[in-house]
Protein backbone atom coordinates (compact mmCIF):
# COMPACT_ATOMS: atom_id res chain seq x y z
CA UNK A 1 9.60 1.72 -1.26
CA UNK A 2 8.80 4.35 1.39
CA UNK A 3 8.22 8.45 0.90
CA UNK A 4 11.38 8.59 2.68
CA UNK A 5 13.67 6.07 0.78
CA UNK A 6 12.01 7.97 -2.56
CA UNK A 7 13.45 11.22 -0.80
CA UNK A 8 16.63 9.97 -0.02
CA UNK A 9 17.65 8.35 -3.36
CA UNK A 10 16.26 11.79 -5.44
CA UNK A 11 18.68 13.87 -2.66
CA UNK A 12 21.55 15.59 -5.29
CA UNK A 13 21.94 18.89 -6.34
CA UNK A 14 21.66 18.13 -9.84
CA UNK A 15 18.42 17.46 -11.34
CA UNK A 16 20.38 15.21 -14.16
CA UNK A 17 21.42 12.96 -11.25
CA UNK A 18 17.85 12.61 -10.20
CA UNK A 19 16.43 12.23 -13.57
CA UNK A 20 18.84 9.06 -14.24
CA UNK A 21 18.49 7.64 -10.73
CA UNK A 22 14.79 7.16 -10.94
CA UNK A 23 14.90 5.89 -14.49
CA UNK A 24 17.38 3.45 -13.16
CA UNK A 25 15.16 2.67 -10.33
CA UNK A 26 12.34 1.62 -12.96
CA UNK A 27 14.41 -0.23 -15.29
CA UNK A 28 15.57 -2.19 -11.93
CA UNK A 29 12.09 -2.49 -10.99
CA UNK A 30 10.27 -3.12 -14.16
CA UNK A 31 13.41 -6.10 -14.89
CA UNK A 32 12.42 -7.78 -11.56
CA UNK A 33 8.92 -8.35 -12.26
CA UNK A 34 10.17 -9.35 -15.87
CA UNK A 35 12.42 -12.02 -14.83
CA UNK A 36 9.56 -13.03 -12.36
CA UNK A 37 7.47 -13.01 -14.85
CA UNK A 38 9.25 -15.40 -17.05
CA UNK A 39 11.11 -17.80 -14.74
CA UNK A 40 7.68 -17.73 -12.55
CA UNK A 41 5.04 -17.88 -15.08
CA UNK A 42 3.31 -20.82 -14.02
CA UNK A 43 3.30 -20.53 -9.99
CA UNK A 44 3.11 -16.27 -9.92
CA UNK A 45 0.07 -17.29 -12.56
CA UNK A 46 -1.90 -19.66 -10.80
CA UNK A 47 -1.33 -16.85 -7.33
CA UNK A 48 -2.84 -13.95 -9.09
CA UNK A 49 -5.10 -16.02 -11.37
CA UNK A 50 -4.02 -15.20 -14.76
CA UNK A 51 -2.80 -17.03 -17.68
CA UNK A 52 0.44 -18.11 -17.60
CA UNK A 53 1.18 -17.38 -21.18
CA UNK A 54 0.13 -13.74 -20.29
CA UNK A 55 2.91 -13.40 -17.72
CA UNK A 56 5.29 -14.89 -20.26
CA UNK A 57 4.39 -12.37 -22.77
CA UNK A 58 4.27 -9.86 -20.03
CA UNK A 59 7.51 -10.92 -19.23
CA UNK A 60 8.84 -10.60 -22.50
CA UNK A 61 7.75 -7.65 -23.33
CA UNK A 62 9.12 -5.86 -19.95
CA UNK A 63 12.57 -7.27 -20.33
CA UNK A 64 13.07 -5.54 -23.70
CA UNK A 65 11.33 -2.23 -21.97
CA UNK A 66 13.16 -2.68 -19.18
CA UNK A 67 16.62 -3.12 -21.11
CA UNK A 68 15.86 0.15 -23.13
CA UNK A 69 14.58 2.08 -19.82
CA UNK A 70 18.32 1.09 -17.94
CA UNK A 71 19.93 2.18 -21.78
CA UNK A 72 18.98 5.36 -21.12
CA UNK A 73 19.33 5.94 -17.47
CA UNK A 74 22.83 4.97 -18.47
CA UNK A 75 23.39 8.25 -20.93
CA UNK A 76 25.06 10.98 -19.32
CA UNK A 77 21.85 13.16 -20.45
CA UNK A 78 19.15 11.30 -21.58
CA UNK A 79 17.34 12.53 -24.30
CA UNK A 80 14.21 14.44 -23.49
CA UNK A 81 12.25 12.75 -26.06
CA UNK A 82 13.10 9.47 -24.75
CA UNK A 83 12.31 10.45 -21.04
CA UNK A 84 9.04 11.70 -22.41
CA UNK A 85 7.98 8.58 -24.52
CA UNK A 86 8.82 6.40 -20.97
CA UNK A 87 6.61 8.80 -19.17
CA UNK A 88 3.99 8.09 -21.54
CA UNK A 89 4.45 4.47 -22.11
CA UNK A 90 4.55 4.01 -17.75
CA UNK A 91 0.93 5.96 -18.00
CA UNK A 92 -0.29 3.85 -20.86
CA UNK A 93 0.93 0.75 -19.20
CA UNK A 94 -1.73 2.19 -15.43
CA UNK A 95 -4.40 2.62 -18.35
CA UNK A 96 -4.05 -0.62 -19.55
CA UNK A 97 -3.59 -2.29 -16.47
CA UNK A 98 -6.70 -0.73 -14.89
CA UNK A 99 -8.99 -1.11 -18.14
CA UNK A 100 -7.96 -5.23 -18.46
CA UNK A 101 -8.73 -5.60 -14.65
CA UNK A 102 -12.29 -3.92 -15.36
CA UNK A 103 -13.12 -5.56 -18.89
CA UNK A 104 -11.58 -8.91 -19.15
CA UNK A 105 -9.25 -10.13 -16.64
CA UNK A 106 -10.65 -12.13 -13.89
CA UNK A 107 -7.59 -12.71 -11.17
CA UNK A 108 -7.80 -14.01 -8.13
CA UNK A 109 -8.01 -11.33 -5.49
CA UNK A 110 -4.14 -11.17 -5.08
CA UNK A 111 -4.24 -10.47 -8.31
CA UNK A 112 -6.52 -8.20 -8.29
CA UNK A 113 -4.43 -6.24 -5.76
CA UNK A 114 -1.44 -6.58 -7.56
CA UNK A 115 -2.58 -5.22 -10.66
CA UNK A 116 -3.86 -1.98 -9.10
CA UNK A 117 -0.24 -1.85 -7.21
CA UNK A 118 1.90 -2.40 -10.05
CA UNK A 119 -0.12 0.23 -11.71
CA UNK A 120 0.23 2.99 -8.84
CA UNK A 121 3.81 2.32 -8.78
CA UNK A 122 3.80 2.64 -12.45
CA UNK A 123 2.10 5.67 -12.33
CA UNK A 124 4.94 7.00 -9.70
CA UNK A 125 7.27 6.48 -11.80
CA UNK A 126 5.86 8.60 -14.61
CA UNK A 127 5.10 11.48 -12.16
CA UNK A 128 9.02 11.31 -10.32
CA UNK A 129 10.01 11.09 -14.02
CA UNK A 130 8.12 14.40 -15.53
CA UNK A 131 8.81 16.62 -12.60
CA UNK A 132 12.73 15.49 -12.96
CA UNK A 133 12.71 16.31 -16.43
CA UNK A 134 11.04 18.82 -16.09
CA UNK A 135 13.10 20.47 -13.15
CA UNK A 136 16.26 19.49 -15.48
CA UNK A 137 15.02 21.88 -18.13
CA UNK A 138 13.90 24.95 -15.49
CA UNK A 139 17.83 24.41 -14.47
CA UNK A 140 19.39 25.28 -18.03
CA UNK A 141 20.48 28.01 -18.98
């Protein structure tokens, strides 16, 4: 997704709006490579050189964080504590990412490259994220 697009779906005048629309845009995002993941397994693993029992788990594991991601992106004010423990779980998610590629994974170089992608998009997430929540709470009263 381009600079631009980013722009254009974060355009409202109320920092709510744009606090729900980009935790909508991760649940979307994070329930595509889940359902990948899992109806994939075997081809996406052999691509990217990892285990296809990883991407299963992988897969598993997003569609439940996905699912409670979308939950609240669908409350008409989600809770600050919740945006903040998805903020931390999407940076915890780049550590991880970036730490297995070091240590112990060994993918093929698409996956290699895909690791470090899904992490920087990750990691944009978290950032778009914090500075909505964070602009939501500069805008109360």
């Amino acid at each position: 997704m381009s600079t631009t697009q980013l722009a254009a779906l974060a355009r409202t005048s109320s920092p709510q709006s744009t606090l729900r629309r980009f935790l909508a845009l991760d649940a979307v995002v994070t329930g595509a490579n889940a359902l990948a993941y899992l109806a994939l397994s075997g081809p996406l693993g052999r691509f990217l050189g990892v285990d296809s029992g990883l991407l299963l788990a992988l897969g598993a594991f997003l569609t439940v964080y996905a699912a409670g991601v979308g939950l609240l992106a669908s409350r008409p004010e989600p809770p600050a504590l919740g945006v903040r423990a998805v903020v931390e779980a999407n940076l915890a998610w780049t550590v991880a990412s970036l730490v297995a590629l070091a240590l112990w994974l060994t993918p093929s170089t698409p996956g290699a490259v895909w690791t470090v992608l899904q992490a920087l998009v990750v990691t944009g997430f978290a950032v778009l994220q914090h500075a909505a929540l964070r602009d939501r709470q500069k805008a109360r009263p």
